[in-house]
PDB file of N, CA and C in Angstrom:
ATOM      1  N   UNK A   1     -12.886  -0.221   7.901  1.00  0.00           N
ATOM      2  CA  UNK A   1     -13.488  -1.020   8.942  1.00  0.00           C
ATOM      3  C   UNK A   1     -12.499  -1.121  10.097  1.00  0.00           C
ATOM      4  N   UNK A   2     -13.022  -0.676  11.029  1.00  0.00           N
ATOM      5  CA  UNK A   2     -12.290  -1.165  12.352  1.00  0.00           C
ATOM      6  C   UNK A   2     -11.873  -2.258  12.498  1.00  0.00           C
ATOM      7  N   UNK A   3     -10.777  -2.482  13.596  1.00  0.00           N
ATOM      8  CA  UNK A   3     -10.624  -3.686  14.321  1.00  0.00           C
ATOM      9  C   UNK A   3     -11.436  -4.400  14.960  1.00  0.00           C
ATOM     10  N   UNK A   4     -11.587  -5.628  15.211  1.00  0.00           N
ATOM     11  CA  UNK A   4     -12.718  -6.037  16.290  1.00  0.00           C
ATOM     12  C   UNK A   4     -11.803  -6.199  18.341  1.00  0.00           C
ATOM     13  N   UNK A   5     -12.226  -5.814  18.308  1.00  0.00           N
ATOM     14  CA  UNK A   5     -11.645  -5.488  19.967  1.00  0.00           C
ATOM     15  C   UNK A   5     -12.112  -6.533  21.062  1.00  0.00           C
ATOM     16  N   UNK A   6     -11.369  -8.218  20.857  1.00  0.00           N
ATOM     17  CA  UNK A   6     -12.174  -9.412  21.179  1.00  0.00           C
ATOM     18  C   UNK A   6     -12.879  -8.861  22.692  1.00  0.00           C
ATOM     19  N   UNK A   7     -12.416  -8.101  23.786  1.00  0.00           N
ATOM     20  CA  UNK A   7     -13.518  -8.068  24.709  1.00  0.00           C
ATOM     21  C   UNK A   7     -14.927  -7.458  24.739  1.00  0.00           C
ATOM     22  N   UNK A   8     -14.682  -6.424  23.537  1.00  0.00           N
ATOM     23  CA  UNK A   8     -16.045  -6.089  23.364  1.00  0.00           C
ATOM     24  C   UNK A   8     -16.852  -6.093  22.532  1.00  0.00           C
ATOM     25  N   UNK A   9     -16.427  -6.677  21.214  1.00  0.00           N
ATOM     26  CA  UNK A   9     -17.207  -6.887  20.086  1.00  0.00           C
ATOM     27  C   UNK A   9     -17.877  -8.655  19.571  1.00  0.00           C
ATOM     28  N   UNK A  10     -17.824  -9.459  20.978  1.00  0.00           N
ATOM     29  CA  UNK A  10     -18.268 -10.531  20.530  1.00  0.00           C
ATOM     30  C   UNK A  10     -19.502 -10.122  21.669  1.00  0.00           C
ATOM     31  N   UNK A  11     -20.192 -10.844  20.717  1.00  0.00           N
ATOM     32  CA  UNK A  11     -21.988 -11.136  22.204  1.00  0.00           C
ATOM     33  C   UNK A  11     -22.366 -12.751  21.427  1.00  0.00           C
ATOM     34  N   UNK A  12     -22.706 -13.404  22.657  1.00  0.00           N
ATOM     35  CA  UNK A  12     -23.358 -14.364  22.231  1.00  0.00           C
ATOM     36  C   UNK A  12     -25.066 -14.362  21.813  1.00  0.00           C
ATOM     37  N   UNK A  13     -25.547 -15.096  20.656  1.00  0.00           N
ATOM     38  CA  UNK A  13     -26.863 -14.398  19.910  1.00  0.00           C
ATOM     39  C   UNK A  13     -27.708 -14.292  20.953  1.00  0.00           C
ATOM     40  N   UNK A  14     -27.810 -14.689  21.756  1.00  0.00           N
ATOM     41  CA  UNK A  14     -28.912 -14.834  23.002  1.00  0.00           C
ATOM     42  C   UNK A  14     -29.494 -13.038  23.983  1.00  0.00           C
ATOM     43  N   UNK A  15     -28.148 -12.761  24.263  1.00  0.00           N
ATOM     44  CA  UNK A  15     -27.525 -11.384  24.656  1.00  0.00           C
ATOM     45  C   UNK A  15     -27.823 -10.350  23.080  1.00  0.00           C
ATOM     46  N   UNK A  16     -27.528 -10.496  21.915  1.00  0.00           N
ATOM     47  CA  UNK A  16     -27.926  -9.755  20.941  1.00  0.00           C
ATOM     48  C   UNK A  16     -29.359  -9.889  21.305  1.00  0.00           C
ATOM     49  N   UNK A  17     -29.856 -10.550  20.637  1.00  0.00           N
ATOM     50  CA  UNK A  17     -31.782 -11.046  20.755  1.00  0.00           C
ATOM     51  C   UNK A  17     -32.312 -10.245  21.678  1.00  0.00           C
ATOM     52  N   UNK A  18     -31.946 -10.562  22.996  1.00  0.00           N
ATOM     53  CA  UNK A  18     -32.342  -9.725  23.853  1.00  0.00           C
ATOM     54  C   UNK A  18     -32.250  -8.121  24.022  1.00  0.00           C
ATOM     55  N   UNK A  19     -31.007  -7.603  23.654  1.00  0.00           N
ATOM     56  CA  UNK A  19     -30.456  -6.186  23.195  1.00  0.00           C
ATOM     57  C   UNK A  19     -30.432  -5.595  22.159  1.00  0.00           C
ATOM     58  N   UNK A  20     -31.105  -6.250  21.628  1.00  0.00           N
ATOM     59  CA  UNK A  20     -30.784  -6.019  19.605  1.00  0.00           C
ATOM     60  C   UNK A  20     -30.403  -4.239  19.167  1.00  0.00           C
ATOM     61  N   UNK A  21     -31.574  -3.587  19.913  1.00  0.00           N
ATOM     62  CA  UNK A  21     -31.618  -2.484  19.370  1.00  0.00           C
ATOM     63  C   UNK A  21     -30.197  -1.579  20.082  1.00  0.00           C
ATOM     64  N   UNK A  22     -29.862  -2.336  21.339  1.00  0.00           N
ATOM     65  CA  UNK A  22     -28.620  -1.563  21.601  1.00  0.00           C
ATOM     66  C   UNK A  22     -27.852  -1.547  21.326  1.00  0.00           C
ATOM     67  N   UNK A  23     -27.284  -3.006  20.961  1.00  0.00           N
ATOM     68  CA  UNK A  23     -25.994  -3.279  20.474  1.00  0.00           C
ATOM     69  C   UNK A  23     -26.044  -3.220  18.971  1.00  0.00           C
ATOM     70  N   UNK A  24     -26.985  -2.864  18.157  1.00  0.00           N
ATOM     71  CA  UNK A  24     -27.022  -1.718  16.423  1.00  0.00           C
ATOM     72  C   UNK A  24     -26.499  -0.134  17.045  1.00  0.00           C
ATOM     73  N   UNK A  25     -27.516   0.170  18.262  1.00  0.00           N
ATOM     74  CA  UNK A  25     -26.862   1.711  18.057  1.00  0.00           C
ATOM     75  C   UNK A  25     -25.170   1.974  18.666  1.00  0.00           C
ATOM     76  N   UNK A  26     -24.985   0.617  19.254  1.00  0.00           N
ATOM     77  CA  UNK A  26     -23.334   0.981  19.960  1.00  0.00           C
ATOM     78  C   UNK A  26     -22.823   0.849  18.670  1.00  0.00           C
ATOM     79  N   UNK A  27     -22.861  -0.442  17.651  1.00  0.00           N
ATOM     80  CA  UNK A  27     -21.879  -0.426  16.930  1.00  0.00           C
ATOM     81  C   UNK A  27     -22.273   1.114  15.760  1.00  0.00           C
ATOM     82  N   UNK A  28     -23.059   1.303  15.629  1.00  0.00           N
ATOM     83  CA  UNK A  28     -22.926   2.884  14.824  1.00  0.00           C
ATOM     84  C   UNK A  28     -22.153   3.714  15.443  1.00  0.00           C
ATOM     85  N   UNK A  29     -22.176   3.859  16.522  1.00  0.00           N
ATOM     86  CA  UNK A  29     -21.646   4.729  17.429  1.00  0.00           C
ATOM     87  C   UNK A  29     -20.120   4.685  17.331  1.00  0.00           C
ATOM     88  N   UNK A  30     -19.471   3.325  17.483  1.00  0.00           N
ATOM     89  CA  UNK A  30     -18.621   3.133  17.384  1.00  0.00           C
ATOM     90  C   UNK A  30     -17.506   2.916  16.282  1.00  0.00           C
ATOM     91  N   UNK A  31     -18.700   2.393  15.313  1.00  0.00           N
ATOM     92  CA  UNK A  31     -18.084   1.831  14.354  1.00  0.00           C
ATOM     93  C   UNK A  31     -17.307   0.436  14.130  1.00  0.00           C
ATOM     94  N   UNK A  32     -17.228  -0.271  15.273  1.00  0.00           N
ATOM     95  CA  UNK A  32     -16.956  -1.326  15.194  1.00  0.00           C
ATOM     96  C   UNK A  32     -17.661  -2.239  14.643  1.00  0.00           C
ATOM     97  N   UNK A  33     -17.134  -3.362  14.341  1.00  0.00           N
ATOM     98  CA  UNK A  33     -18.294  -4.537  13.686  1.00  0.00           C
ATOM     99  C   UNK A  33     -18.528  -5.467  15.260  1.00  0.00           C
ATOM    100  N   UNK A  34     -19.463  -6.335  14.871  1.00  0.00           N
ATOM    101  CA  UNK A  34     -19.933  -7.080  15.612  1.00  0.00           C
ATOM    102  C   UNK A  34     -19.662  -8.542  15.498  1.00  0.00           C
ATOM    103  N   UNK A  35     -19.540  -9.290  16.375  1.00  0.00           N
ATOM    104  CA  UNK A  35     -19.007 -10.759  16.375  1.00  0.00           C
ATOM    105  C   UNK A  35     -20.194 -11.242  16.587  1.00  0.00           C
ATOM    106  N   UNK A  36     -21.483 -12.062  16.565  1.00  0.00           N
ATOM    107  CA  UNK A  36     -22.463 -12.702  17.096  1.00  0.00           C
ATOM    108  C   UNK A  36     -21.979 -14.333  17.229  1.00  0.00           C
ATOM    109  N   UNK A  37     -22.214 -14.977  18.363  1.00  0.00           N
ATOM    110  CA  UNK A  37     -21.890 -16.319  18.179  1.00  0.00           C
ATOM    111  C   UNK A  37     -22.927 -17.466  18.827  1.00  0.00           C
ATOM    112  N   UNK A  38     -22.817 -18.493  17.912  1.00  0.00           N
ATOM    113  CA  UNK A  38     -23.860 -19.522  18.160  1.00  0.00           C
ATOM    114  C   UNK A  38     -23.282 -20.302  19.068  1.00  0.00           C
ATOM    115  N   UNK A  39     -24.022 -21.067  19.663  1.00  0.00           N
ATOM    116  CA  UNK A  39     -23.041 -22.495  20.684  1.00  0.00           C
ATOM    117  C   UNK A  39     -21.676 -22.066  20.830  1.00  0.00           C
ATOM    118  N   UNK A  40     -21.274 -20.842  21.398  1.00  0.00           N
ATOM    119  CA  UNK A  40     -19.850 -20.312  21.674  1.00  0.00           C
ATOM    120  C   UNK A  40     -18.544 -20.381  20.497  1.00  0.00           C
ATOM    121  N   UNK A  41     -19.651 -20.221  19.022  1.00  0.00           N
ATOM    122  CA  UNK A  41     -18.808 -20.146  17.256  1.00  0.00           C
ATOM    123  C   UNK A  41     -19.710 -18.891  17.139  1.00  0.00           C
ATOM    124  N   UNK A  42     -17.985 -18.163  16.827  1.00  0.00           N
ATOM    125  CA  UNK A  42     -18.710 -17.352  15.515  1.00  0.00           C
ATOM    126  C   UNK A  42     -19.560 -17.472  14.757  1.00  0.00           C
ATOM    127  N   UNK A  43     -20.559 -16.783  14.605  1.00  0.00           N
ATOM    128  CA  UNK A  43     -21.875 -17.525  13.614  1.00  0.00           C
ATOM    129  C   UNK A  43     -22.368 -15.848  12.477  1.00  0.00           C
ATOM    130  N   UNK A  44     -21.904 -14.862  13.278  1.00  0.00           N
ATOM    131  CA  UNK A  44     -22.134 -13.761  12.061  1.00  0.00           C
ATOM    132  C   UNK A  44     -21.141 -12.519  12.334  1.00  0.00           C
ATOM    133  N   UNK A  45     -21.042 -12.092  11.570  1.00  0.00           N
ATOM    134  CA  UNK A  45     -20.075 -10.329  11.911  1.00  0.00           C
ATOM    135  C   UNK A  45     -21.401  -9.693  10.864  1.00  0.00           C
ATOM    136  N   UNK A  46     -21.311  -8.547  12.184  1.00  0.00           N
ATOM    137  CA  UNK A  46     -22.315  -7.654  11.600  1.00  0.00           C
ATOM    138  C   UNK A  46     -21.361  -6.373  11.385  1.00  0.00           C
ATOM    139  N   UNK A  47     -21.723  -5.682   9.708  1.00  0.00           N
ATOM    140  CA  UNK A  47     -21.256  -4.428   9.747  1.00  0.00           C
ATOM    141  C   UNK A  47     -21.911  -3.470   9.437  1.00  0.00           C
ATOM    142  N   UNK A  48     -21.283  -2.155   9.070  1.00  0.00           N
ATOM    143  CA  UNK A  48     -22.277  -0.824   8.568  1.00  0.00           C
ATOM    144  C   UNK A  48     -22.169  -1.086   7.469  1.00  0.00           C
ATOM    145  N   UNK A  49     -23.224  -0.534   7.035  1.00  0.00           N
ATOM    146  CA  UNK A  49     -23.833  -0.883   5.198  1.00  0.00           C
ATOM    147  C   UNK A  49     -22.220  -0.209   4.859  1.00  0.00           C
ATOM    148  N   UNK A  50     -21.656   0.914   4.799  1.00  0.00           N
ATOM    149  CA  UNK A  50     -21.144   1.709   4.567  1.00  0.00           C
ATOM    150  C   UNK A  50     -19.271   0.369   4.352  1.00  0.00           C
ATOM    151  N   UNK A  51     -19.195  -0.098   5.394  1.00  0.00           N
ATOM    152  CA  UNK A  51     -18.152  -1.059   5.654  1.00  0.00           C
ATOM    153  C   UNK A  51     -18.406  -1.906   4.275  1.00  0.00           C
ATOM    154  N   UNK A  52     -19.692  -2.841   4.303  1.00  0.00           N
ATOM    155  CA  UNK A  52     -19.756  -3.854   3.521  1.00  0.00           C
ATOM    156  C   UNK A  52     -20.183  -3.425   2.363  1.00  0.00           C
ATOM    157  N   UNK A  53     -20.350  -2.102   1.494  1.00  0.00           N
ATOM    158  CA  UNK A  53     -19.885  -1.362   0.389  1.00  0.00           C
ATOM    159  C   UNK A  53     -18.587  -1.604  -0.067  1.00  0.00           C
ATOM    160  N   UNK A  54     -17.707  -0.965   0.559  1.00  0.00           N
ATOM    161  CA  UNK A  54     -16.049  -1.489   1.179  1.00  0.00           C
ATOM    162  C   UNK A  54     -15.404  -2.468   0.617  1.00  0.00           C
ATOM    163  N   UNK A  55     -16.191  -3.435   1.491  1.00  0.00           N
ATOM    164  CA  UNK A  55     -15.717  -4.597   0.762  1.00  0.00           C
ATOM    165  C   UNK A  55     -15.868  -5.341  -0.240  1.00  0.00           C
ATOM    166  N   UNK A  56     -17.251  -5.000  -1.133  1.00  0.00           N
ATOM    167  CA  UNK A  56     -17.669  -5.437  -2.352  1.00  0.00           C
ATOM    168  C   UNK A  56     -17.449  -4.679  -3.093  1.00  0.00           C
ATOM    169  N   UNK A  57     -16.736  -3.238  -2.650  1.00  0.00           N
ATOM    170  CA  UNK A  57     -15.811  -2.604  -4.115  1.00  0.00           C
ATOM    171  C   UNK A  57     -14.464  -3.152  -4.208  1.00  0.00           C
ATOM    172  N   UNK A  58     -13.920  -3.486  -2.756  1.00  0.00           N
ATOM    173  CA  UNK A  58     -12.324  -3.993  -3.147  1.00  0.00           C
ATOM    174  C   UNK A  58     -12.770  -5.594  -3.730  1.00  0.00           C
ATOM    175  N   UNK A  59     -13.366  -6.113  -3.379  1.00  0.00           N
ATOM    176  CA  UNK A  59     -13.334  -7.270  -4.012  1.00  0.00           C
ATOM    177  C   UNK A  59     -14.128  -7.604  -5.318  1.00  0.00           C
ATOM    178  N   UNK A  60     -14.371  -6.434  -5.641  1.00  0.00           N
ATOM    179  CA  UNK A  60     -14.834  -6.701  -7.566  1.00  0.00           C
ATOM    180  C   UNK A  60     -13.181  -5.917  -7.904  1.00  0.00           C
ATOM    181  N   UNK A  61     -12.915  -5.011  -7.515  1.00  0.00           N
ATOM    182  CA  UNK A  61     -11.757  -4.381  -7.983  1.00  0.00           C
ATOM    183  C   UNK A  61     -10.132  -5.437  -7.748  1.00  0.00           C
ATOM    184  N   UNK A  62     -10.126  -6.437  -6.999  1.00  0.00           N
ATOM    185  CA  UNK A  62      -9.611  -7.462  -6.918  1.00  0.00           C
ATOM    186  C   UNK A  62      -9.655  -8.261  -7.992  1.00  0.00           C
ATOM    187  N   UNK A  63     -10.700  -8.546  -7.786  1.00  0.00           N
ATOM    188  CA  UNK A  63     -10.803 -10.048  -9.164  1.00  0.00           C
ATOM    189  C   UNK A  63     -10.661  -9.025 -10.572  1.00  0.00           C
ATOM    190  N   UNK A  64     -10.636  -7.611 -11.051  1.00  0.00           N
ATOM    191  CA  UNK A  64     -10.760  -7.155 -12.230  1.00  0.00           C
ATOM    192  C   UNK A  64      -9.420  -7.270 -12.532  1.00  0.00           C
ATOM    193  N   UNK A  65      -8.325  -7.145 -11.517  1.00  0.00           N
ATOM    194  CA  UNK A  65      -6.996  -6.997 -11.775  1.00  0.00           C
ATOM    195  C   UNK A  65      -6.633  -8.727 -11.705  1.00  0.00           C
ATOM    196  N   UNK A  66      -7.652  -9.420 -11.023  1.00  0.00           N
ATOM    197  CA  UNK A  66      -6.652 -11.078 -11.499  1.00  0.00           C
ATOM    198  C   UNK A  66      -7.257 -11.548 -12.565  1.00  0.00           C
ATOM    199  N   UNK A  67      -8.133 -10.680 -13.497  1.00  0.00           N
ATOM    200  CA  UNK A  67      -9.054 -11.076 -15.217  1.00  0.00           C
ATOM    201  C   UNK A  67      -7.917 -10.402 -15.755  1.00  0.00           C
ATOM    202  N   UNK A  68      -7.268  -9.448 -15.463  1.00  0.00           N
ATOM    203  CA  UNK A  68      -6.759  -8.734 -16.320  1.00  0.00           C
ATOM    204  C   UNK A  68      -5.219  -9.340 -16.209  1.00  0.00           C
ATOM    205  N   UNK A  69      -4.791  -9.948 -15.309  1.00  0.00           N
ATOM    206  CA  UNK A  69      -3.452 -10.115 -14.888  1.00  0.00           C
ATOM    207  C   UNK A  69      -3.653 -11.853 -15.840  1.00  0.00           C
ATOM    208  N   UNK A  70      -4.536 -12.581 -16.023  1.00  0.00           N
ATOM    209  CA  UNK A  70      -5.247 -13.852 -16.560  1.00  0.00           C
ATOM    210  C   UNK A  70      -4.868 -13.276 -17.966  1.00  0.00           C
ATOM    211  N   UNK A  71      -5.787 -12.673 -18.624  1.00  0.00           N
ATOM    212  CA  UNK A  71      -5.386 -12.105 -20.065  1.00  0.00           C
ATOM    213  C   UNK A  71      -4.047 -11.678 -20.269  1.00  0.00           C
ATOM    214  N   UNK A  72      -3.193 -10.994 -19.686  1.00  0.00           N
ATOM    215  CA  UNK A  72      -1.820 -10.962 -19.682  1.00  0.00           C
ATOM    216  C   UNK A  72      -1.020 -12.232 -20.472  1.00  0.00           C
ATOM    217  N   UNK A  73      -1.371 -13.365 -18.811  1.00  0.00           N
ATOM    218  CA  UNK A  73      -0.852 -14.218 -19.056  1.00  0.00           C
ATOM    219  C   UNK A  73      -1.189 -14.964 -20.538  1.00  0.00           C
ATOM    220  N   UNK A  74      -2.578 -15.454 -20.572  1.00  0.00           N
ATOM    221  CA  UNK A  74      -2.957 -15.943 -22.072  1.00  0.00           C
ATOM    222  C   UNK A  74      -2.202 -15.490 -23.106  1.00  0.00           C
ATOM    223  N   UNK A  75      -2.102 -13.917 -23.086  1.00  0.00           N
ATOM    224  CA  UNK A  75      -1.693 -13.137 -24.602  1.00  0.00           C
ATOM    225  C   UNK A  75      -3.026 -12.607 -25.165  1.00  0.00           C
ATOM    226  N   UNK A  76      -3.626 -12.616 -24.292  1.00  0.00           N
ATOM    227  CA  UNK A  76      -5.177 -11.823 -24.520  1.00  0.00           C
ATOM    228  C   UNK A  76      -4.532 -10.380 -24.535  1.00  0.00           C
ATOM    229  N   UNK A  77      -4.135  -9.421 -24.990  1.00  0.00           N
ATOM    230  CA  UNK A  77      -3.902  -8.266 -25.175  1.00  0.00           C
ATOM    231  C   UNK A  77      -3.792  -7.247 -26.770  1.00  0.00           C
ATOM    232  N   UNK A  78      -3.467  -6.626 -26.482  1.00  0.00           N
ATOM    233  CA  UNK A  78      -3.493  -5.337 -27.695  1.00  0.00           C
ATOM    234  C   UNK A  78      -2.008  -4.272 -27.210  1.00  0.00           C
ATOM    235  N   UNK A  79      -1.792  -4.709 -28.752  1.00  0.00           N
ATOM    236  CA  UNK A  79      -0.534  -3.334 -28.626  1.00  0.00           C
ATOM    237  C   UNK A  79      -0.837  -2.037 -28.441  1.00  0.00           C
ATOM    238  N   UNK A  80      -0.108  -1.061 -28.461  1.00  0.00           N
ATOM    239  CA  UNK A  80      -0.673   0.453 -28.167  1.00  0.00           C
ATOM    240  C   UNK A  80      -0.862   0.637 -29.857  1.00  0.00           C
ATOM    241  N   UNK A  81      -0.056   0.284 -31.053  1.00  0.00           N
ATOM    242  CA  UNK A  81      -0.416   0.491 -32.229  1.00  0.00           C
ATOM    243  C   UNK A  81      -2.304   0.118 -32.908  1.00  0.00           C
ATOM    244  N   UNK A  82      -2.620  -1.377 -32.128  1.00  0.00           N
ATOM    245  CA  UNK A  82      -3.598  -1.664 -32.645  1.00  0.00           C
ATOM    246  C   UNK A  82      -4.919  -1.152 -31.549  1.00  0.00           C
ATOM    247  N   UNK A  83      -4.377  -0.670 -30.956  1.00  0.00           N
ATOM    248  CA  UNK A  83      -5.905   0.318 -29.697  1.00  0.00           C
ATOM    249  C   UNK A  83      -5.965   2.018 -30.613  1.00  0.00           C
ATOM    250  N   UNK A  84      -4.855   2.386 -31.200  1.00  0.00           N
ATOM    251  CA  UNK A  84      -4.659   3.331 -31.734  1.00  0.00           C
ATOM    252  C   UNK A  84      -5.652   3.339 -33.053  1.00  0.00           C
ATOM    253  N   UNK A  85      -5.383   2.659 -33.932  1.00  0.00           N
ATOM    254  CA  UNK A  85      -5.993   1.960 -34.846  1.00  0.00           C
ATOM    255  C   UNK A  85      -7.332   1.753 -34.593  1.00  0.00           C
ATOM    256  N   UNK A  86      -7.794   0.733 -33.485  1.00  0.00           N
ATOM    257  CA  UNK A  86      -9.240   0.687 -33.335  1.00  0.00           C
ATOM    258  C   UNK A  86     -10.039   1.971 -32.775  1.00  0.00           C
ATOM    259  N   UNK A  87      -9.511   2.525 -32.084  1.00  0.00           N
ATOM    260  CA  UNK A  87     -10.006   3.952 -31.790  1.00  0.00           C
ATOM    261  C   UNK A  87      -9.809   5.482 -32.789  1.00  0.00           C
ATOM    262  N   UNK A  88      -9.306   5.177 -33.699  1.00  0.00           N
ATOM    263  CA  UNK A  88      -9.018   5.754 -34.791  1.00  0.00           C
ATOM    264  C   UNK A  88      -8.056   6.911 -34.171  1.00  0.00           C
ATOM    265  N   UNK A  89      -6.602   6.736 -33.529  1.00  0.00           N
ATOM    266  CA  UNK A  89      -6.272   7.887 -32.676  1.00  0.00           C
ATOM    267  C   UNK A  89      -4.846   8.033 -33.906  1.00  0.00           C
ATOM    268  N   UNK A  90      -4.635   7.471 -34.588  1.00  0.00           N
ATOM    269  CA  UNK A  90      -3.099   7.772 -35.355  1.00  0.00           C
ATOM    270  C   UNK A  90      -3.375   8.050 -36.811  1.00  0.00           C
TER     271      UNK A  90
END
């Protein structure tokens, strides 16, 4: 995902609404995301499906390593002898 480039990636929703279909094909074009804002707040970032894929793989792949880094800590684990054993590898 790109940077957002504050002079050109914020529109206030009013200016979207009105442009909708242009400012979808700039940001394809560009690839940038979009800032939309309500009463002069941030109110949405729009991205490419492709971006917000992205981010819902790093962030399941995030939390798998702080379940796994969690079990660590507990003593939730397995030696290499007893994975050997359950997989019948020795």
């Amino acid at each position: 995902m790109k940077d957002v480039i504050i002079s050109e990636d914020i529109v206030p929703i009013g200016e979207f609404k009105a442009h909708a279909a242009q400012w979808v094909k700039r940001m394809k074009a560009t690839g940038q995301p979009l800032i939309i804002t309500q009463n002069g707040k941030p109110a949405v970032v729009m991205i490419s499906p492709e971006d917000y894929d992205r981010v819902l793989e790093k962030e399941r792949f995030f939390t798998s390593i702080a379940t796994g880094l969690a079990d660590v800590e507990s003593g939730n684990t397995y030696s290499t002898e007893e994975l050997k054993k359950f997989f019948e590898l020795s």
